[in-house]
C-alpha atoms as a PDB file:
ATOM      1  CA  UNK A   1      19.870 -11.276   9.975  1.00  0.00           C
ATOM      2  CA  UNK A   2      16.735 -11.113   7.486  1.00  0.00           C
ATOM      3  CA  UNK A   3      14.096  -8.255   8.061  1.00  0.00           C
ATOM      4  CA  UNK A   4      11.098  -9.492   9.619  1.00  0.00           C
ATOM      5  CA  UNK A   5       7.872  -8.262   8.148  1.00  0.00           C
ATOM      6  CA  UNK A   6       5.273  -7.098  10.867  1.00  0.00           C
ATOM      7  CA  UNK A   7       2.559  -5.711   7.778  1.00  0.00           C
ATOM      8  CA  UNK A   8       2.398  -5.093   4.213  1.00  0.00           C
ATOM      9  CA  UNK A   9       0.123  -4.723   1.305  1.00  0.00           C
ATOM     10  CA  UNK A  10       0.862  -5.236  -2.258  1.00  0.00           C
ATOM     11  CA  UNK A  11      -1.176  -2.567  -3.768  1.00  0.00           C
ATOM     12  CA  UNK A  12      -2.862  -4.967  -6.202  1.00  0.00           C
ATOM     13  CA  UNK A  13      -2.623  -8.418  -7.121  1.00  0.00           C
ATOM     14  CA  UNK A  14      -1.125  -9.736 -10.500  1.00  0.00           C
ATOM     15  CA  UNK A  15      -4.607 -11.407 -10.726  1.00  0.00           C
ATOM     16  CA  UNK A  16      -5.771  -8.466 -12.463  1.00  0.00           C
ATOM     17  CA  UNK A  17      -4.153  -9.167 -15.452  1.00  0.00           C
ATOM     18  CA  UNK A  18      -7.029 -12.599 -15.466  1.00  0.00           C
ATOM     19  CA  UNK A  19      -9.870  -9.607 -16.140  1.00  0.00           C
ATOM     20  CA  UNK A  20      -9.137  -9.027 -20.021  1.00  0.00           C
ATOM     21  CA  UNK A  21      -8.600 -12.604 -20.868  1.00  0.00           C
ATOM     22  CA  UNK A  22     -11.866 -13.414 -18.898  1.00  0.00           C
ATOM     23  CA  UNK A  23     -13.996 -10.787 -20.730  1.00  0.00           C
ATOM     24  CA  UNK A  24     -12.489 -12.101 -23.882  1.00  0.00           C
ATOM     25  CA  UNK A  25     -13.442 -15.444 -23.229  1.00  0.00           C
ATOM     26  CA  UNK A  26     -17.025 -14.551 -22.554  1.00  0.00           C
ATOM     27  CA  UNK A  27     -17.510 -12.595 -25.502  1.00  0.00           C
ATOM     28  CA  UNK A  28     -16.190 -15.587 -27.405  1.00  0.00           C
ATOM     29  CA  UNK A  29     -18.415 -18.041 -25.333  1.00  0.00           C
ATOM     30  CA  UNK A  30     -21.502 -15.589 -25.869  1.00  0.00           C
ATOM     31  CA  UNK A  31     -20.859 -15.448 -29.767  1.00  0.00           C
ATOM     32  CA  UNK A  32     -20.645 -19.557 -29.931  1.00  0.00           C
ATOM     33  CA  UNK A  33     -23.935 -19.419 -27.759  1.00  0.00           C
ATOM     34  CA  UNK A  34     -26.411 -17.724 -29.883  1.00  0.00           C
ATOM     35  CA  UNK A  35     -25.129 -18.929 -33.065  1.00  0.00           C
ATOM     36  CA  UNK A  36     -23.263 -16.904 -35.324  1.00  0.00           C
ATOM     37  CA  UNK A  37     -19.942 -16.504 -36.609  1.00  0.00           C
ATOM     38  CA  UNK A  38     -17.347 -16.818 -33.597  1.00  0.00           C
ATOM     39  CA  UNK A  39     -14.561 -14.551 -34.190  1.00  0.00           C
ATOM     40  CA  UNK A  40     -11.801 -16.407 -32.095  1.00  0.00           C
ATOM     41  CA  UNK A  41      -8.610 -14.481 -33.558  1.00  0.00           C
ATOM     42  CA  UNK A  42     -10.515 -11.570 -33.059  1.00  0.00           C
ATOM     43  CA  UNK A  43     -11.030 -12.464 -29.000  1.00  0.00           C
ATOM     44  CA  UNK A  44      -7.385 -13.455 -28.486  1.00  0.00           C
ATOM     45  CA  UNK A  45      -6.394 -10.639 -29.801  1.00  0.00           C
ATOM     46  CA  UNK A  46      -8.727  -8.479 -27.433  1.00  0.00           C
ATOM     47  CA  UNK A  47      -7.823 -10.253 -24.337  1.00  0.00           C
ATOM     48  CA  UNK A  48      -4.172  -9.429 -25.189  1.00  0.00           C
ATOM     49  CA  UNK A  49      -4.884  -6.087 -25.913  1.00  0.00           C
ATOM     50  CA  UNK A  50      -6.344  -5.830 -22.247  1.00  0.00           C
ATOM     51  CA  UNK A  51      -3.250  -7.581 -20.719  1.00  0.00           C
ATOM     52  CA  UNK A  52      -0.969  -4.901 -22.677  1.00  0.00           C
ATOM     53  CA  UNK A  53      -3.116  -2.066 -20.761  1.00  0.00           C
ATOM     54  CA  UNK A  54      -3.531  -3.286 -17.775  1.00  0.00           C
ATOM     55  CA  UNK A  55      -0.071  -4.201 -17.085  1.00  0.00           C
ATOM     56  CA  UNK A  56       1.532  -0.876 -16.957  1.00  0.00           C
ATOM     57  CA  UNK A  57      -1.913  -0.294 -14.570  1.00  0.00           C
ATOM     58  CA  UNK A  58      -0.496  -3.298 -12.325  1.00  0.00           C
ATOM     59  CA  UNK A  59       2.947  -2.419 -12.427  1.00  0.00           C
ATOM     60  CA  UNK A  60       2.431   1.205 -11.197  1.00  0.00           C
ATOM     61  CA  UNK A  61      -0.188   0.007  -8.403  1.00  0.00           C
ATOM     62  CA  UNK A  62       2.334  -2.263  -7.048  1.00  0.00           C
ATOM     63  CA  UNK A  63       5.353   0.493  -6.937  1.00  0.00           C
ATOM     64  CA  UNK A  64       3.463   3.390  -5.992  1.00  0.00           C
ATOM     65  CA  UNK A  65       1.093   1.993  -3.627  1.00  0.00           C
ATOM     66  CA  UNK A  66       2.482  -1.025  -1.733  1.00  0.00           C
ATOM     67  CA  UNK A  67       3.587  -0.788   1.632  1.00  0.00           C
ATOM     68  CA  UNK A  68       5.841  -3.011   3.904  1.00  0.00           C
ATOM     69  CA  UNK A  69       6.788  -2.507   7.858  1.00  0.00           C
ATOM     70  CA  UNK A  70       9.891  -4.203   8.429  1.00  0.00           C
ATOM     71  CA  UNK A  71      12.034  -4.890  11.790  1.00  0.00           C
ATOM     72  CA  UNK A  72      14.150  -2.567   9.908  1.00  0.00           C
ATOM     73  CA  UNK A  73      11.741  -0.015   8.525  1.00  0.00           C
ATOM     74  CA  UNK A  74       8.359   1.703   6.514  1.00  0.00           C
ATOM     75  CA  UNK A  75       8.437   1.276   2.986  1.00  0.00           C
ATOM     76  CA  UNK A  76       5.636   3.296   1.564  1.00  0.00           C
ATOM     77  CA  UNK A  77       5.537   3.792  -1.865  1.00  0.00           C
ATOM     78  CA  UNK A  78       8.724   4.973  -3.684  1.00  0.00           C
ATOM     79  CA  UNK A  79      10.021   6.368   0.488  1.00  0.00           C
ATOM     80  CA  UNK A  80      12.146   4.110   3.122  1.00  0.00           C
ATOM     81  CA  UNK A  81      11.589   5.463   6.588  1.00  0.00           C
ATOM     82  CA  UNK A  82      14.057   3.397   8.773  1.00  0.00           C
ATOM     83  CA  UNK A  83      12.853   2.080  11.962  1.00  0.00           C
ATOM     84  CA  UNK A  84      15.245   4.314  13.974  1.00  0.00           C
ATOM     85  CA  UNK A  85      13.011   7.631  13.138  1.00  0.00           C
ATOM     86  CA  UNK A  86      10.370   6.283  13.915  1.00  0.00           C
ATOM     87  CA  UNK A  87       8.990   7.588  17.454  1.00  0.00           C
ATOM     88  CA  UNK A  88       5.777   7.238  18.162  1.00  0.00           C
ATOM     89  CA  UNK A  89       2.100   6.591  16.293  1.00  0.00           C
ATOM     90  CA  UNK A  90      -0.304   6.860  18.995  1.00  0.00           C
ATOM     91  CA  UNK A  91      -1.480  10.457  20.485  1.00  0.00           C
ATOM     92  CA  UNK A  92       0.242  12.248  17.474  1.00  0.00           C
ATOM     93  CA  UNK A  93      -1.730  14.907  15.349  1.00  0.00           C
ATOM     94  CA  UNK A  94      -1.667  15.974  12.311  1.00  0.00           C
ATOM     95  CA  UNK A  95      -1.069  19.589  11.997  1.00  0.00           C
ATOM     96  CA  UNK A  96      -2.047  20.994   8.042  1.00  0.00           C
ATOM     97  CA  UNK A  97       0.334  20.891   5.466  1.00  0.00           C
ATOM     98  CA  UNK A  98       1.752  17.583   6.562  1.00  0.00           C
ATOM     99  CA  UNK A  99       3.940  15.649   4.363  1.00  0.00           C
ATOM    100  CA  UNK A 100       2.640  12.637   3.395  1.00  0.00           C
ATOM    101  CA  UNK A 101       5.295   9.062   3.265  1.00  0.00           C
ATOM    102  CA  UNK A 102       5.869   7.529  -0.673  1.00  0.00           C
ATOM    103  CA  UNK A 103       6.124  11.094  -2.487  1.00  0.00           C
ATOM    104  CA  UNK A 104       2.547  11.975  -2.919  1.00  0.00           C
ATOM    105  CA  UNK A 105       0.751  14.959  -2.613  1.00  0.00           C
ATOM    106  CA  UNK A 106      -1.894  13.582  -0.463  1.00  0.00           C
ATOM    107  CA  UNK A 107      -3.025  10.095   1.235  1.00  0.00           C
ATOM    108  CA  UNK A 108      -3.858   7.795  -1.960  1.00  0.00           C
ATOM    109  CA  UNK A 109      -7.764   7.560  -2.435  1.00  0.00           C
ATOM    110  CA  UNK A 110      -9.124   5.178  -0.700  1.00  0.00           C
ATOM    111  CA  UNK A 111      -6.467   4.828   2.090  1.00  0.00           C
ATOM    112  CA  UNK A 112      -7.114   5.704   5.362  1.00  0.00           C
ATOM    113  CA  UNK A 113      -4.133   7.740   6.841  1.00  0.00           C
ATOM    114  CA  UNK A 114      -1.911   7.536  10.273  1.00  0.00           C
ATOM    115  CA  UNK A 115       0.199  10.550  11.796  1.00  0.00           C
ATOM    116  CA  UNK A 116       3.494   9.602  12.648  1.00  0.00           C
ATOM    117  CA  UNK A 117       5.895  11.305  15.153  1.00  0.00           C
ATOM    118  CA  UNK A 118       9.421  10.833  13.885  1.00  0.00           C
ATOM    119  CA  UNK A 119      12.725  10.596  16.342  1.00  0.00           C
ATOM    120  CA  UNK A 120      13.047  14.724  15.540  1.00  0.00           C
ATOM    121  CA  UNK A 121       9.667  15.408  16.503  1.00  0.00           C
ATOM    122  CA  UNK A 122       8.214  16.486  12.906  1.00  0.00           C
ATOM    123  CA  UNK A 123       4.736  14.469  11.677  1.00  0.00           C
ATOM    124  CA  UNK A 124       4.688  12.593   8.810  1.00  0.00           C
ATOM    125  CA  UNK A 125       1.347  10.468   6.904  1.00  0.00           C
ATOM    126  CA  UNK A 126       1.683   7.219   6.697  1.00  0.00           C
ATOM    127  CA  UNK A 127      -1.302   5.881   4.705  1.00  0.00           C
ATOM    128  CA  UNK A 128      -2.917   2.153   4.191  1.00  0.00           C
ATOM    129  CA  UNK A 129      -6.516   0.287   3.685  1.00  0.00           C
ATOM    130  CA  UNK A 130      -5.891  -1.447   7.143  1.00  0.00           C
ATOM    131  CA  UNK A 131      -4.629   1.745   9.232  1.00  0.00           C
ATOM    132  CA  UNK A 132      -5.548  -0.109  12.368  1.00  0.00           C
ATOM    133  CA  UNK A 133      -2.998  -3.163  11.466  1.00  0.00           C
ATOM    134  CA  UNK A 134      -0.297  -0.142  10.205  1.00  0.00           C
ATOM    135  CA  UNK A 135      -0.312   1.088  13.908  1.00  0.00           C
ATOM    136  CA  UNK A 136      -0.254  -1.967  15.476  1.00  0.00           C
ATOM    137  CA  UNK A 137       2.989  -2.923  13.326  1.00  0.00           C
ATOM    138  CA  UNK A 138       4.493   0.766  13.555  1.00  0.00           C
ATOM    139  CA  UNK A 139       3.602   0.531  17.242  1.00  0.00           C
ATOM    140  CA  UNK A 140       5.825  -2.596  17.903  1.00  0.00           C
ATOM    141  CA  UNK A 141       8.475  -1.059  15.831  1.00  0.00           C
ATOM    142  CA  UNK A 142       8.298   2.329  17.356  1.00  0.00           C
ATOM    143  CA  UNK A 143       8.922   0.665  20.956  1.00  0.00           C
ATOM    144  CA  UNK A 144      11.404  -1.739  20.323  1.00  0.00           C
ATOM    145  CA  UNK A 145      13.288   1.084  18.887  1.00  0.00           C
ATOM    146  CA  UNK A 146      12.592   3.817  21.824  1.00  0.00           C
ATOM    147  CA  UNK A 147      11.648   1.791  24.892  1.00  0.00           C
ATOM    148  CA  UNK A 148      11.983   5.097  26.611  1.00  0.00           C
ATOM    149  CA  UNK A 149       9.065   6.738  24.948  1.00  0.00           C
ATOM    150  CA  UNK A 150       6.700   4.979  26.733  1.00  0.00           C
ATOM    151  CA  UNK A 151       7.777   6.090  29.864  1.00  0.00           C
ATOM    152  CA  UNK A 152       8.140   9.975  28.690  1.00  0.00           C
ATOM    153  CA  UNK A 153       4.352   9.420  27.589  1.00  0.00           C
ATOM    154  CA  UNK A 154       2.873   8.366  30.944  1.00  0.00           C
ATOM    155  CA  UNK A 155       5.232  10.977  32.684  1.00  0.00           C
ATOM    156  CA  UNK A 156       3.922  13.894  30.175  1.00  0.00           C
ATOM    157  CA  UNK A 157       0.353  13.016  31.235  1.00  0.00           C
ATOM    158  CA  UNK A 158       1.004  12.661  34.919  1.00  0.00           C
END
């Protein structure tokens, strides 16, 4: 049976690669516009210049910061967490020095970032721009995976 995917985000979108040809364009459009020499070979070969850069920029974006919850797992960056280890996402802390998911140092910049309890009981980060949507999917995966942990949560606070 196919994985089902509960969330994911693709780091960037291959749109990008539309801004240098764009910018070329409009320096083209702005040189025919006020009347001087228009340099066309000149612009194509700026807007491919710009696709050669920011390709490598797109590529990288997409590897090391794209996530995916599966019915069979967290893919975060270049690390696979399978859904088994997964425990639990809500209530958990973050003690200092905890290791953050896809082989970073810390939680990407602008990324908000989500403690999660593994089976074992050590924390890891998980990190995305919609955190609240990353713990709603990790959340379904977490109890269809341990339907027992619910239970040992109400009983702990009882």
């Amino acid at each position: 049976m196919a994985a089902r995917t509960l969330y994911s985000e693709p780091g960037v979108g291959w749109s990008a690669l539309v801004w240098g040809p764009l910018f070329a364009l409009l320096g083209a459009l702005a040189e025919l516009a006020t009347g001087g020499p228009t340099h066309v070979v000149g612009w194509v070969l700026i807007g491919a210049a710009l696709v050669a850069l920011t390709l490598p920029w797109v590529y990288a974006r997409r590897r090391f910061l794209s996530l995916e919850v599966t019915t069979e797992g967290l893919r975060q960056g270049r690390e696979t967490l399978a859904a088994e280890r997964i425990g639990s996402v809500s209530d958990v802390g973050a003690p200092v020095g905890t290791r953050v998911l896809g082989g970073g140092w810390s939680v990407p910049r602008k990324y908000d970032e989500l403690p999660v309890e593994l089976d074992d009981g050590t924390v890891v980060l998980a990190w995305a721009r919609d955190v609240e949507a990353l713990k709603t999917a990790l959340a379904e995966l977490a109890a269809k995976n341990h339907p027992d942990a619910e239970e040992r949560a109400d009983d702990s606070r009882n």
